[in-house]
Protein backbone atom coordinates (compact mmCIF):
# COMPACT_ATOMS: atom_id res chain seq x y z
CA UNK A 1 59.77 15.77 -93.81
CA UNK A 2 57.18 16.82 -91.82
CA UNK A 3 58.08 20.30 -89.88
CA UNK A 4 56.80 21.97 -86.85
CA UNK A 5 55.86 25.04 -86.66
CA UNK A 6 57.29 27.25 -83.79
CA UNK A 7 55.58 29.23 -81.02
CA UNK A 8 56.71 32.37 -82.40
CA UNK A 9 55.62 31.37 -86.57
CA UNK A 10 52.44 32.24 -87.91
CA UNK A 11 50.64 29.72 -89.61
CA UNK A 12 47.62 29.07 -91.34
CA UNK A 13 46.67 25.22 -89.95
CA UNK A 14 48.18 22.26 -89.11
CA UNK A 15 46.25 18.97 -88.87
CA UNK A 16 43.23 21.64 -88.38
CA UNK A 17 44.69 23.75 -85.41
CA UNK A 18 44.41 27.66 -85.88
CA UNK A 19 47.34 29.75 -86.00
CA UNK A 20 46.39 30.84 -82.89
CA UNK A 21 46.53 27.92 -80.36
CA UNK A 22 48.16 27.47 -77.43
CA UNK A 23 51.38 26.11 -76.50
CA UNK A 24 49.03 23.53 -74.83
CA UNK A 25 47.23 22.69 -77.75
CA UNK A 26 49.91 22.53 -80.18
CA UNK A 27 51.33 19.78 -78.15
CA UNK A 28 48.03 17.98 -77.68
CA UNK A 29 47.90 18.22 -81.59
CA UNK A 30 51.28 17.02 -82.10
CA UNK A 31 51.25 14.57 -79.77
CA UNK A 32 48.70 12.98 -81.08
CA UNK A 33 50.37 12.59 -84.51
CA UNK A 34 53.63 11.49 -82.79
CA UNK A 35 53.05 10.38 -79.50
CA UNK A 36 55.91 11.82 -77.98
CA UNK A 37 56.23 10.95 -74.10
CA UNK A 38 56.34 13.68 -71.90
CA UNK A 39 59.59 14.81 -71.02
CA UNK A 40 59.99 15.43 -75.31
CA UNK A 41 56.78 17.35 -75.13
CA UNK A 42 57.86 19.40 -72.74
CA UNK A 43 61.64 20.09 -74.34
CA UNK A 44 59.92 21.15 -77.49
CA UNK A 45 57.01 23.01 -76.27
CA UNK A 46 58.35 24.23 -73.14
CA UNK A 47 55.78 22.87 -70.81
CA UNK A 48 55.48 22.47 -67.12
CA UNK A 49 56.28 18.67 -66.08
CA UNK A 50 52.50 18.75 -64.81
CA UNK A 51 51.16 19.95 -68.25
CA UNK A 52 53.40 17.25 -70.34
CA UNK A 53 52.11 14.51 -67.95
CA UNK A 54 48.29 15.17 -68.56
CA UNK A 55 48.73 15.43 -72.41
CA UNK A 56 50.49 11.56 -71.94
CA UNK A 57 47.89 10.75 -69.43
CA UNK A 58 44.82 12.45 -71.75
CA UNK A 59 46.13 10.37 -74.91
CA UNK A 60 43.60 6.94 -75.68
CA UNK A 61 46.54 5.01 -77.82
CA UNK A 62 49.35 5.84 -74.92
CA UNK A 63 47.09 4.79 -72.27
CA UNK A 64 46.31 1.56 -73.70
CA UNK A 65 49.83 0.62 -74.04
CA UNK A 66 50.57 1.33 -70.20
CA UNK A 67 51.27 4.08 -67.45
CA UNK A 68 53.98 5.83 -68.07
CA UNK A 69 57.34 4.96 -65.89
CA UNK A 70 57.85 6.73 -63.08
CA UNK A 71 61.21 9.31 -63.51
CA UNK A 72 64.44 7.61 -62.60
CA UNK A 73 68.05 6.70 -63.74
CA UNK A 74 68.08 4.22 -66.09
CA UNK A 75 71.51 3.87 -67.43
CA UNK A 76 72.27 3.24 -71.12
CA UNK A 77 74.64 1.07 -73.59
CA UNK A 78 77.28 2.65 -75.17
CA UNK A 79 77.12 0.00 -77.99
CA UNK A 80 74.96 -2.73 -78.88
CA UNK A 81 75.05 -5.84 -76.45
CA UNK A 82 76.69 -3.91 -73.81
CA UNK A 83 73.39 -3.49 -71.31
CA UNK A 84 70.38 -5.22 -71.58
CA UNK A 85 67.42 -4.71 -69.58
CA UNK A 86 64.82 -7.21 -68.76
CA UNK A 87 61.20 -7.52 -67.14
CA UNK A 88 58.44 -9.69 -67.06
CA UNK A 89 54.55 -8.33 -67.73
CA UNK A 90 51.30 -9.70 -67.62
CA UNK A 91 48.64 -10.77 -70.74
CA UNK A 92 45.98 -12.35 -69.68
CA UNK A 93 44.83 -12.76 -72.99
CA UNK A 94 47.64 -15.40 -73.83
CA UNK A 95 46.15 -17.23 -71.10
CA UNK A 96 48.51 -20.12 -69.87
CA UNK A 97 51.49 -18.45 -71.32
CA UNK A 98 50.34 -14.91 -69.58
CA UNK A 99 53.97 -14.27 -68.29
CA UNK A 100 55.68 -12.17 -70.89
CA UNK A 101 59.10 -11.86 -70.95
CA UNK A 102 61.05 -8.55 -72.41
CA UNK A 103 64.43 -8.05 -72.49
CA UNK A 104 65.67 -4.55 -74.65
CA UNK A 105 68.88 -3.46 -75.73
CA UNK A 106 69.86 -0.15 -73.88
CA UNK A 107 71.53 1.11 -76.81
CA UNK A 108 69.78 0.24 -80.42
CA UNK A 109 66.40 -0.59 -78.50
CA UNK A 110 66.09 -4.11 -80.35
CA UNK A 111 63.84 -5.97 -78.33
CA UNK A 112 62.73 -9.67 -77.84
CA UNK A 113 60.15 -11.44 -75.82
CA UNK A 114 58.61 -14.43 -75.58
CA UNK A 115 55.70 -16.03 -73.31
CA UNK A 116 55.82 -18.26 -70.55
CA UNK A 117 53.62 -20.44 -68.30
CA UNK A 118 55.50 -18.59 -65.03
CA UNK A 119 58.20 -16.12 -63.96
CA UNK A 120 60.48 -18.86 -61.99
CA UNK A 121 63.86 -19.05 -62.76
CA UNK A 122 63.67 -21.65 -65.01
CA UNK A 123 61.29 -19.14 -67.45
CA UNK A 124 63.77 -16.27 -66.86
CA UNK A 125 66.61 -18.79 -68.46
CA UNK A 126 64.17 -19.76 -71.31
CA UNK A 127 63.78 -16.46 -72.34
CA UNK A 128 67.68 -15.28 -72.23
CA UNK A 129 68.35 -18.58 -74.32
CA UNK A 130 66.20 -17.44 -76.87
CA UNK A 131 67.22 -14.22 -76.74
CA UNK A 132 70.81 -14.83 -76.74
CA UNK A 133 70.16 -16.87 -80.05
CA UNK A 134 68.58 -14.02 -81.46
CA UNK A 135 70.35 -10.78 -80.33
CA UNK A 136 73.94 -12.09 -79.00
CA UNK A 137 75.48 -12.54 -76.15
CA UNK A 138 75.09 -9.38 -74.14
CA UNK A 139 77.83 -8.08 -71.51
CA UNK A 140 75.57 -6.84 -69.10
CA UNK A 141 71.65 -7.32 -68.00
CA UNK A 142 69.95 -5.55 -65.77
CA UNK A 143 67.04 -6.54 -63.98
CA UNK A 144 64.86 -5.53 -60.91
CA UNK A 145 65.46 -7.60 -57.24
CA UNK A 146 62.85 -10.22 -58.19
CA UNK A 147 63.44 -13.85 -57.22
CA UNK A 148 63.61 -15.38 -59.96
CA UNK A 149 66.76 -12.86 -61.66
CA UNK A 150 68.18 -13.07 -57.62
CA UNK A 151 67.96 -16.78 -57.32
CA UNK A 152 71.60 -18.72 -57.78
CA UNK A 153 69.97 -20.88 -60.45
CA UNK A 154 69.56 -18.54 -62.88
CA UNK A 155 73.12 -16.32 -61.95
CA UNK A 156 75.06 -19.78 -62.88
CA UNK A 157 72.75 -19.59 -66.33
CA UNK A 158 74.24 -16.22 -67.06
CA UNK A 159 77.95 -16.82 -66.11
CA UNK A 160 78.27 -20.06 -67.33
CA UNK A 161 81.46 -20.67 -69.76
CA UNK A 162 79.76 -21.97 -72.43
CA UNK A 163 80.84 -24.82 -74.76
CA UNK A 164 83.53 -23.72 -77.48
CA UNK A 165 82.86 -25.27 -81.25
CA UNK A 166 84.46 -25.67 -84.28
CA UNK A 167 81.93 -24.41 -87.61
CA UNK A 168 82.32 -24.83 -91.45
CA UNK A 169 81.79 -22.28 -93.84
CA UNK A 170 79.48 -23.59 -96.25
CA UNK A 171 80.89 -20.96 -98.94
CA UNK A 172 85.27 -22.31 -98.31
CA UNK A 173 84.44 -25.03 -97.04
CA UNK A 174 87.04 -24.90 -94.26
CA UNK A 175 86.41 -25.05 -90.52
CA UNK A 176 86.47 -22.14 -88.61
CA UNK A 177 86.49 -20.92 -84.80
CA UNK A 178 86.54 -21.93 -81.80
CA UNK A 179 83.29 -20.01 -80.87
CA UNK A 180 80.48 -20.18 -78.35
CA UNK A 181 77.69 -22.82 -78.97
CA UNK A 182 74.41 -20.88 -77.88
CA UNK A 183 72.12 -23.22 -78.14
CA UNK A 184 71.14 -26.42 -80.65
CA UNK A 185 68.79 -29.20 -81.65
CA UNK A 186 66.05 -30.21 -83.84
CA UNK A 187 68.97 -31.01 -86.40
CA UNK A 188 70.66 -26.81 -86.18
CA UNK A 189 72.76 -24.87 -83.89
CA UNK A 190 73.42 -21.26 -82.89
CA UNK A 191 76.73 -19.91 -82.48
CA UNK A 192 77.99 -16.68 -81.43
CA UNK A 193 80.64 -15.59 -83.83
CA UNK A 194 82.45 -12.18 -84.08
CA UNK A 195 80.02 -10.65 -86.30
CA UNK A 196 77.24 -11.99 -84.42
CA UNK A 197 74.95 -15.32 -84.29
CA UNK A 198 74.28 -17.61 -86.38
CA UNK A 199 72.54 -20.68 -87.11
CA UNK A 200 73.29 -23.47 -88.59
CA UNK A 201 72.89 -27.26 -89.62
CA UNK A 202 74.20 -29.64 -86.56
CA UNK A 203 76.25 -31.64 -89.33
CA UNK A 204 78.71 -28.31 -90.02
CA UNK A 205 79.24 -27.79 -86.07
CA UNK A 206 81.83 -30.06 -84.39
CA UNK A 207 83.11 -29.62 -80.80
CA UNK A 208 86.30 -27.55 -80.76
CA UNK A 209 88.86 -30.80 -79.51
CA UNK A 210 92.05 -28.65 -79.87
CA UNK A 211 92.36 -27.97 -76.05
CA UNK A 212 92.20 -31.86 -74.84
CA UNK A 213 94.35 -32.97 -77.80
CA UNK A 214 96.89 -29.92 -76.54
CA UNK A 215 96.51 -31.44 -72.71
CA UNK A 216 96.80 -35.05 -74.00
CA UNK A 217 99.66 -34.28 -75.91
CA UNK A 218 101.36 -32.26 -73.04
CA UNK A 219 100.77 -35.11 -70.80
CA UNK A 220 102.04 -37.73 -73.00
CA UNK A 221 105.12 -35.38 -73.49
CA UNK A 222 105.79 -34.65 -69.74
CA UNK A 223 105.27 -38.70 -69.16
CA UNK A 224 107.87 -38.88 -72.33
CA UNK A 225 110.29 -36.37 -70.55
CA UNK A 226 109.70 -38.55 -66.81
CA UNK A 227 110.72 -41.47 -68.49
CA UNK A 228 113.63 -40.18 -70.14
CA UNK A 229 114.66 -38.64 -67.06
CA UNK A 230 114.24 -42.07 -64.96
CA UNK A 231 116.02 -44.11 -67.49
CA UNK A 232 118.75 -41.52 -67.20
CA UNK A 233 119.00 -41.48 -63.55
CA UNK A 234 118.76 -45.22 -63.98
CA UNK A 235 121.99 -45.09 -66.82
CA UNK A 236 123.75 -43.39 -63.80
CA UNK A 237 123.51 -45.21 -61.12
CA UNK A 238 124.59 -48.48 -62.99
CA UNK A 239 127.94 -46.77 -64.22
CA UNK A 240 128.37 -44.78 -60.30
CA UNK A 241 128.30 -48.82 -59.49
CA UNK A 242 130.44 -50.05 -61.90
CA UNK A 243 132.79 -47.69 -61.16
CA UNK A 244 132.91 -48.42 -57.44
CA UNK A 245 132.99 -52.29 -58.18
CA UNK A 246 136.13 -51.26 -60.54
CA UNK A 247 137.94 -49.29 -57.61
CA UNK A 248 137.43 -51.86 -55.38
């Protein structure tokens, strides 16, 4: 493991600085091995905010990836798939398909993204599809005001109850669930199971039936039970008659 040495240690070199640099320049020197962002540098080599910023701002590799993000609360997962957070960039390198979508996980930083010809709703519901097939189903996303995230279209994407399915274990051989189709075609389908998603061939998912055979049979049983009940009330009627005819 590579160590650090501490203001107060007296070395000979370190990736060729002196014993006797700076605080300043020991950052610049280990930032340039790391590329820490500036709130670490200035924890570890207790820098002014300003100073942190202009080592960030002064490195070639970190500038080519992007400014750095202003300061702010961004809130955090507690687990994986319990906040996402999603954004769309530009690269106009990828020319028709410029409009990159990124979506991170808050807690384990996994990330996905995938290009698109535009940021409309439609894209925005594109990209969670694919994500959700990848990642999982997440409880939360959180995304900025745009349109597209704001518009109804792509709120009744997120919240839709999705379809429940019936799988079969290609090891037992027996059919297991119900759980939540993702997404399917081209001859597989992805399912969201309680150790996460997978995919598989079309011919080992079936829809999960149980519920509508449960309502069919509770309807045939309450029509059973109407019946019964009719043909009782009909049993005593005819004897309340024949009774009355016998009195009279």
């Amino acid at each position: 493991m590579l160590m650090l040495p501490q203001h107060s240690e007296k070395v000979q070199t370190w990736h060729g600085v002196p014993s006797s640099v700076t605080s300043i320049a020991q950052a610049k020197a280990s930032h340039g091995f790391f590329h820490q962002n500036a709130h670490t540098l200035q924890k570890q080599f207790q820098l002014t905010a300003t100073e942190a910023r202009e080592i960030v701002e002064s490195c070639d590799d970190c500038h080519a990836l992007g400014a750095p993000l202003p300061a702010g609360v961004n809130p955090r997962g507690l687990k994986a798939l319990e906040l996402w957070q999603t954004d769309v960039t530009q690269v106009t390198e990828f020319g028709r398909l410029k409009y990159v979508h990124v979506t991170v996980d808050t807690f384990s930083s996994v990330m996905w993204a995938s290009a698109h010809t535009g940021e409309k709703a439609r894209d925005v519901i594109a990209h969670w599809r694919q994500a959700f097939a990848v990642l999982g189903i997440p409880s939360a996303v959180k995304t900025d005001s745009g349109p597209a995230y704001a518009s109804q279209q792509a709120l009744d994407s997120e919240q839709q109850p999705r379809a429940k399915v019936r799988v079969r274990n290609l090891v037992t051989k027996q059919w297991e669930g119900p759980y939540d189709l993702i997404a399917m075609g081209r001859g597989y389908a992805c399912v969201s199971t309680d150790t996460g998603t997978r995919w598989l061939p079309s011919k080992c998912v079936h829809p999960d039936l149980r519920p509508q055979r449960q309502n069919s049979a509770d309807r045939q049983g309450g029509s059973r039970d109407q019946l019964e009940s009719h043909q009782v009330d009909e049993s005593s009627s005819d004897h309340s008659d024949d009774s009355s005819t016998d009195s009279d």
